[in-house]
PDB file of N, CA and C in Angstrom:
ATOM      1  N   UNK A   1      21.625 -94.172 -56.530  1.00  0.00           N
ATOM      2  CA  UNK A   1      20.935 -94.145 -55.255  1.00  0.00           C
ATOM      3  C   UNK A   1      21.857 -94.603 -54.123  1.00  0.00           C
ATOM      4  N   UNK A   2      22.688 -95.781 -54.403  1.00  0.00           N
ATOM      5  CA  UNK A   2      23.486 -95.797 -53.217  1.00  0.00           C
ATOM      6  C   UNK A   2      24.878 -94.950 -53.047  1.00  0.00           C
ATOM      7  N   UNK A   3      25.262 -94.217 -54.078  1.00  0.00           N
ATOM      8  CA  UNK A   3      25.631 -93.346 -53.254  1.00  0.00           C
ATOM      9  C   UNK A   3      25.172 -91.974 -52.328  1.00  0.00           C
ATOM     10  N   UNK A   4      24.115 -91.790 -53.118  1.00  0.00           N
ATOM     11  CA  UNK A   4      23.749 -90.899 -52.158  1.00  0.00           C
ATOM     12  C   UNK A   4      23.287 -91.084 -50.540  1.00  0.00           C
ATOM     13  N   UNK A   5      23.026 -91.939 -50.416  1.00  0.00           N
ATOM     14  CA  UNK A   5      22.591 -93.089 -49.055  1.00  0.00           C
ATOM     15  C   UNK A   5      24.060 -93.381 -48.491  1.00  0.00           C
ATOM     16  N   UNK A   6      25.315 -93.436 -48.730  1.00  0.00           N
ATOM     17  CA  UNK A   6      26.498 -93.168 -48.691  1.00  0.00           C
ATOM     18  C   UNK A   6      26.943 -91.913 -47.941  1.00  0.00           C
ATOM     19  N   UNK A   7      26.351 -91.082 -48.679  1.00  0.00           N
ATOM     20  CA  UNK A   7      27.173 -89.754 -48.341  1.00  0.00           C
ATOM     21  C   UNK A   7      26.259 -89.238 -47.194  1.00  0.00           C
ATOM     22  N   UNK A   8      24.483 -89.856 -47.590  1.00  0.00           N
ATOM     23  CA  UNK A   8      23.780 -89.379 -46.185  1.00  0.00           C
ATOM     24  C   UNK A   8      24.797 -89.970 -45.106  1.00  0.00           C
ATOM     25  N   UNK A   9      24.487 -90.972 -45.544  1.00  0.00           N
ATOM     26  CA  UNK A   9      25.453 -92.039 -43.738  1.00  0.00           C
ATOM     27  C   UNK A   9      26.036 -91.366 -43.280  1.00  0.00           C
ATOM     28  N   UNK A  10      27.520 -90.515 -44.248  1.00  0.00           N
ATOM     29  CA  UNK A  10      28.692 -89.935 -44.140  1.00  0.00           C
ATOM     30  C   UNK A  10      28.204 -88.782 -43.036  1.00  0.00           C
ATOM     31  N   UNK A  11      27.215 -88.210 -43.691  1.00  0.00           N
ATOM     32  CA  UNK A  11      26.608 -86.816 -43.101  1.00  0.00           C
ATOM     33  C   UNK A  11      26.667 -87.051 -41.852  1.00  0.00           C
ATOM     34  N   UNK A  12      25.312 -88.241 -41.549  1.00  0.00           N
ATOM     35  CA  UNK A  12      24.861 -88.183 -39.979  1.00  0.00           C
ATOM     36  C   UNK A  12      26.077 -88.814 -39.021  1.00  0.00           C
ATOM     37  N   UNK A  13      26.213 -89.343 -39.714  1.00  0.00           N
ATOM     38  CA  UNK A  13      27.892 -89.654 -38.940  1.00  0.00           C
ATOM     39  C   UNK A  13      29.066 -88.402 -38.459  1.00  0.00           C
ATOM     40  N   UNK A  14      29.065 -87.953 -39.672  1.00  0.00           N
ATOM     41  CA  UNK A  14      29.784 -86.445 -38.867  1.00  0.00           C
ATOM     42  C   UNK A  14      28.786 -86.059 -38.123  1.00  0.00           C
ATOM     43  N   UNK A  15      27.980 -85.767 -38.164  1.00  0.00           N
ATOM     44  CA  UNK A  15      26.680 -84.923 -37.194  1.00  0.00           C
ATOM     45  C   UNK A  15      27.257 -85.708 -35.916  1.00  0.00           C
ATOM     46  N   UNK A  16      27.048 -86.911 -35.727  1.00  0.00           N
ATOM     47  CA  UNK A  16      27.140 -87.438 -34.861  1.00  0.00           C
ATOM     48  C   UNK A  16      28.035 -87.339 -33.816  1.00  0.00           C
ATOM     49  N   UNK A  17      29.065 -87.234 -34.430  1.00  0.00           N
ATOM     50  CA  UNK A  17      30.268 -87.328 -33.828  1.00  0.00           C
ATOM     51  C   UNK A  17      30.453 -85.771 -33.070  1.00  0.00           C
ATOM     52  N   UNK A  18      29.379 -85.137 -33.419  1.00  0.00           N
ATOM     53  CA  UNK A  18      29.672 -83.775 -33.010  1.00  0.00           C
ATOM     54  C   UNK A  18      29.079 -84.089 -31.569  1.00  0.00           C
ATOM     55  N   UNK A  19      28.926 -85.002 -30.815  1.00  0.00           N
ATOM     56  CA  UNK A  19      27.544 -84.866 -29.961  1.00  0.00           C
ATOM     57  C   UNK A  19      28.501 -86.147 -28.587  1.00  0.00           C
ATOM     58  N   UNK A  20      28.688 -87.415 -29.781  1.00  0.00           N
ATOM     59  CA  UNK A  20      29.358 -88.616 -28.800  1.00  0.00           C
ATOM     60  C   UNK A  20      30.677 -88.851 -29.476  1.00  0.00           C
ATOM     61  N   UNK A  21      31.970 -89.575 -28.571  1.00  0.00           N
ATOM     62  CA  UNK A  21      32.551 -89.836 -29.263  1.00  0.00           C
ATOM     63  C   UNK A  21      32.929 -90.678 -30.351  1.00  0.00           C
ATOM     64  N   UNK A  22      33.830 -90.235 -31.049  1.00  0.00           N
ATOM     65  CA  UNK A  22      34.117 -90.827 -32.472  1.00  0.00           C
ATOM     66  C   UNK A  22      34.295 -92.835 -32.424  1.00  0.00           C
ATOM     67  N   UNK A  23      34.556 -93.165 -31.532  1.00  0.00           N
ATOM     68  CA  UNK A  23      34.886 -94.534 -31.269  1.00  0.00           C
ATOM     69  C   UNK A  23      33.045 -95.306 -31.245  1.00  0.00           C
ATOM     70  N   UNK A  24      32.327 -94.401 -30.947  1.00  0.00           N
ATOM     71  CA  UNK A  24      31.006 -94.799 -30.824  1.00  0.00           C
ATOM     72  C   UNK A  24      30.526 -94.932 -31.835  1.00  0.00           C
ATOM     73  N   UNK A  25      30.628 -93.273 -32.550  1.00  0.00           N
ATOM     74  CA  UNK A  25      29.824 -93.511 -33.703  1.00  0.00           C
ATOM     75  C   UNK A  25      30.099 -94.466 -35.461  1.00  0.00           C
ATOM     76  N   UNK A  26      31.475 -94.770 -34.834  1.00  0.00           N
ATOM     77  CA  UNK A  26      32.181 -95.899 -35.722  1.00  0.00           C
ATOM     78  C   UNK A  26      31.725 -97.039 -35.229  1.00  0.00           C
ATOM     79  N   UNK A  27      31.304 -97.533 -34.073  1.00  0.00           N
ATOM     80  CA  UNK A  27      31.010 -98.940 -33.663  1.00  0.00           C
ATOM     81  C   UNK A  27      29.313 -98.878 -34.203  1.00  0.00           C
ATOM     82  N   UNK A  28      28.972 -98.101 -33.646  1.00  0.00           N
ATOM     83  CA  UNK A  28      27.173 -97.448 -34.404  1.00  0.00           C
ATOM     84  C   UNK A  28      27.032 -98.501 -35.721  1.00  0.00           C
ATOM     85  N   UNK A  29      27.861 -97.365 -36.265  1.00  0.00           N
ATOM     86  CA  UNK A  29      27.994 -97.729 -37.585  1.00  0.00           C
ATOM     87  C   UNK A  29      28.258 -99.002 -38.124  1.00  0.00           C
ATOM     88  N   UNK A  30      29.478 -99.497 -37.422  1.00  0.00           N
ATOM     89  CA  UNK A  30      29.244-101.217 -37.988  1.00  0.00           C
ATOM     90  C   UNK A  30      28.005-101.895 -37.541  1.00  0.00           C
ATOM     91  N   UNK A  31      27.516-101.358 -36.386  1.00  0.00           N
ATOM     92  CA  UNK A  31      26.440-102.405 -35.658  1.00  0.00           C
ATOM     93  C   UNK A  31      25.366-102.149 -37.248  1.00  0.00           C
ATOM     94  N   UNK A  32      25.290-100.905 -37.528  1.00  0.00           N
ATOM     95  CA  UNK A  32      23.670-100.383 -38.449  1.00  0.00           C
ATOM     96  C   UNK A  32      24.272-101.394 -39.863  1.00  0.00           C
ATOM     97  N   UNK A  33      25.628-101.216 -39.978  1.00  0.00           N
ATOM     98  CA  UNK A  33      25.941-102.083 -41.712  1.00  0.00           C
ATOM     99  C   UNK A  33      25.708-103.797 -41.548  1.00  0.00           C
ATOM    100  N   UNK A  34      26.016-104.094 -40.316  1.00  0.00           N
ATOM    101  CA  UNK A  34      25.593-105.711 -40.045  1.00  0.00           C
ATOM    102  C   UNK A  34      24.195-105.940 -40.241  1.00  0.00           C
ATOM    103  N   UNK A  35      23.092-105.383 -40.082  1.00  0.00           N
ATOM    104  CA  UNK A  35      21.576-105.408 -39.336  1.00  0.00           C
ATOM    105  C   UNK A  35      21.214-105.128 -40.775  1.00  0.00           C
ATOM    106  N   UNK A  36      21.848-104.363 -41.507  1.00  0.00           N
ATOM    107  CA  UNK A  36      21.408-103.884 -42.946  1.00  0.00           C
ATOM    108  C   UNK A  36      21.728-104.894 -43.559  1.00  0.00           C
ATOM    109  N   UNK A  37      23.246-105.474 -43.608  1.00  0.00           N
ATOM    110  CA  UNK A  37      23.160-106.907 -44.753  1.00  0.00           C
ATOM    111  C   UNK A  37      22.803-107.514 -44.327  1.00  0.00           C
ATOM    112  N   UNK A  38      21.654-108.123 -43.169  1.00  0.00           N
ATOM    113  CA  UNK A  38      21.213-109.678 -43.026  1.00  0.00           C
ATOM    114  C   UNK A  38      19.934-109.626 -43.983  1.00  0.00           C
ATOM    115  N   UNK A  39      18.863-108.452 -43.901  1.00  0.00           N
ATOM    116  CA  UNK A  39      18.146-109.047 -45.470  1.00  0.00           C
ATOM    117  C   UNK A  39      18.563-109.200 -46.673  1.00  0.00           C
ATOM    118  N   UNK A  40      19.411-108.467 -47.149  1.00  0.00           N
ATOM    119  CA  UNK A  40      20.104-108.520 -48.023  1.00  0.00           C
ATOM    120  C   UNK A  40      20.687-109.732 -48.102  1.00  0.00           C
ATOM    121  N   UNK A  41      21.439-110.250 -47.390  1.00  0.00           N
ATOM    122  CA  UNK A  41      22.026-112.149 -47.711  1.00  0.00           C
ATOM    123  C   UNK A  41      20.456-113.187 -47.621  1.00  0.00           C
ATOM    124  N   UNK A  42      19.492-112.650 -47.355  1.00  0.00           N
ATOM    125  CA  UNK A  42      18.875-113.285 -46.918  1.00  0.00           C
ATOM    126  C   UNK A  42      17.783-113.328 -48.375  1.00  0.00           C
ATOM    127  N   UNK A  43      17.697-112.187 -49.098  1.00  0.00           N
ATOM    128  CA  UNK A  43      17.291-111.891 -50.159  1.00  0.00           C
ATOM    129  C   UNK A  43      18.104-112.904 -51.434  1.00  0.00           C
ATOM    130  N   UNK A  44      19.019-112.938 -50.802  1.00  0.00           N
ATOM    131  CA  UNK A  44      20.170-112.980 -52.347  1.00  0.00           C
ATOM    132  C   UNK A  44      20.155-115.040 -51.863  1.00  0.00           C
ATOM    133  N   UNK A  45      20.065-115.151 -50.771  1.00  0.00           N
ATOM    134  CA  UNK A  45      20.419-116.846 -50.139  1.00  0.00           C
ATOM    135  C   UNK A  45      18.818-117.226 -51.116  1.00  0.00           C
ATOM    136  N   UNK A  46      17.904-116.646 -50.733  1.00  0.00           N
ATOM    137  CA  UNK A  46      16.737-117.277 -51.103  1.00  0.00           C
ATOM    138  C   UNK A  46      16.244-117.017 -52.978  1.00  0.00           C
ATOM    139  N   UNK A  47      17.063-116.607 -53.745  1.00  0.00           N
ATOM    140  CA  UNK A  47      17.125-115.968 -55.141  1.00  0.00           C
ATOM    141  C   UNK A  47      17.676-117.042 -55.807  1.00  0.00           C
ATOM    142  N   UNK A  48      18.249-117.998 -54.817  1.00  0.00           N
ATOM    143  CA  UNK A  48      19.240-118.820 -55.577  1.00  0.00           C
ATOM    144  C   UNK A  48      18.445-119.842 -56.167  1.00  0.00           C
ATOM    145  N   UNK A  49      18.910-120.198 -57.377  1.00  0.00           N
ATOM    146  CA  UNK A  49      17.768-121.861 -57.773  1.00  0.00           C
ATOM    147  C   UNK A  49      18.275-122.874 -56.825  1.00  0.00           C
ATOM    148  N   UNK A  50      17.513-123.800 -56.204  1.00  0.00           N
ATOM    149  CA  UNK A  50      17.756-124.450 -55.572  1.00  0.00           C
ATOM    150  C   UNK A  50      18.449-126.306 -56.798  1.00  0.00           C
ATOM    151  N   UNK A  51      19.080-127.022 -55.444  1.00  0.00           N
ATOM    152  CA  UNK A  51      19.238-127.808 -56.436  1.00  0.00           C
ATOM    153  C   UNK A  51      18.789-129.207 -56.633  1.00  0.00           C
TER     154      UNK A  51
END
């Protein structure tokens, strides 16, 4: 599953780039991968046994 969620990204990202420039849709992109791992650390911070 995550690669295919991978290669979507990949997709709309070329799509993208067809439209704004490439410097954008690379900054896009880090902004969307930051915003995506904060539940994720936030999932994995709170999984932990406490001590």
């Amino acid at each position: 599953m995550a690669l295919a969620g991978m290669g979507l990204g990949i997709a709309l990202a070329g799509a993208a780039a067809e439209f704004v420039p490439v410097h954008d849709v690379v900054a896009g992109a880090g902004v969307l991968g930051t915003v995506a791992a904060g539940p994720v650390i936030r999932s994995v911070v709170r999984s932990r046994p406490s001590k």
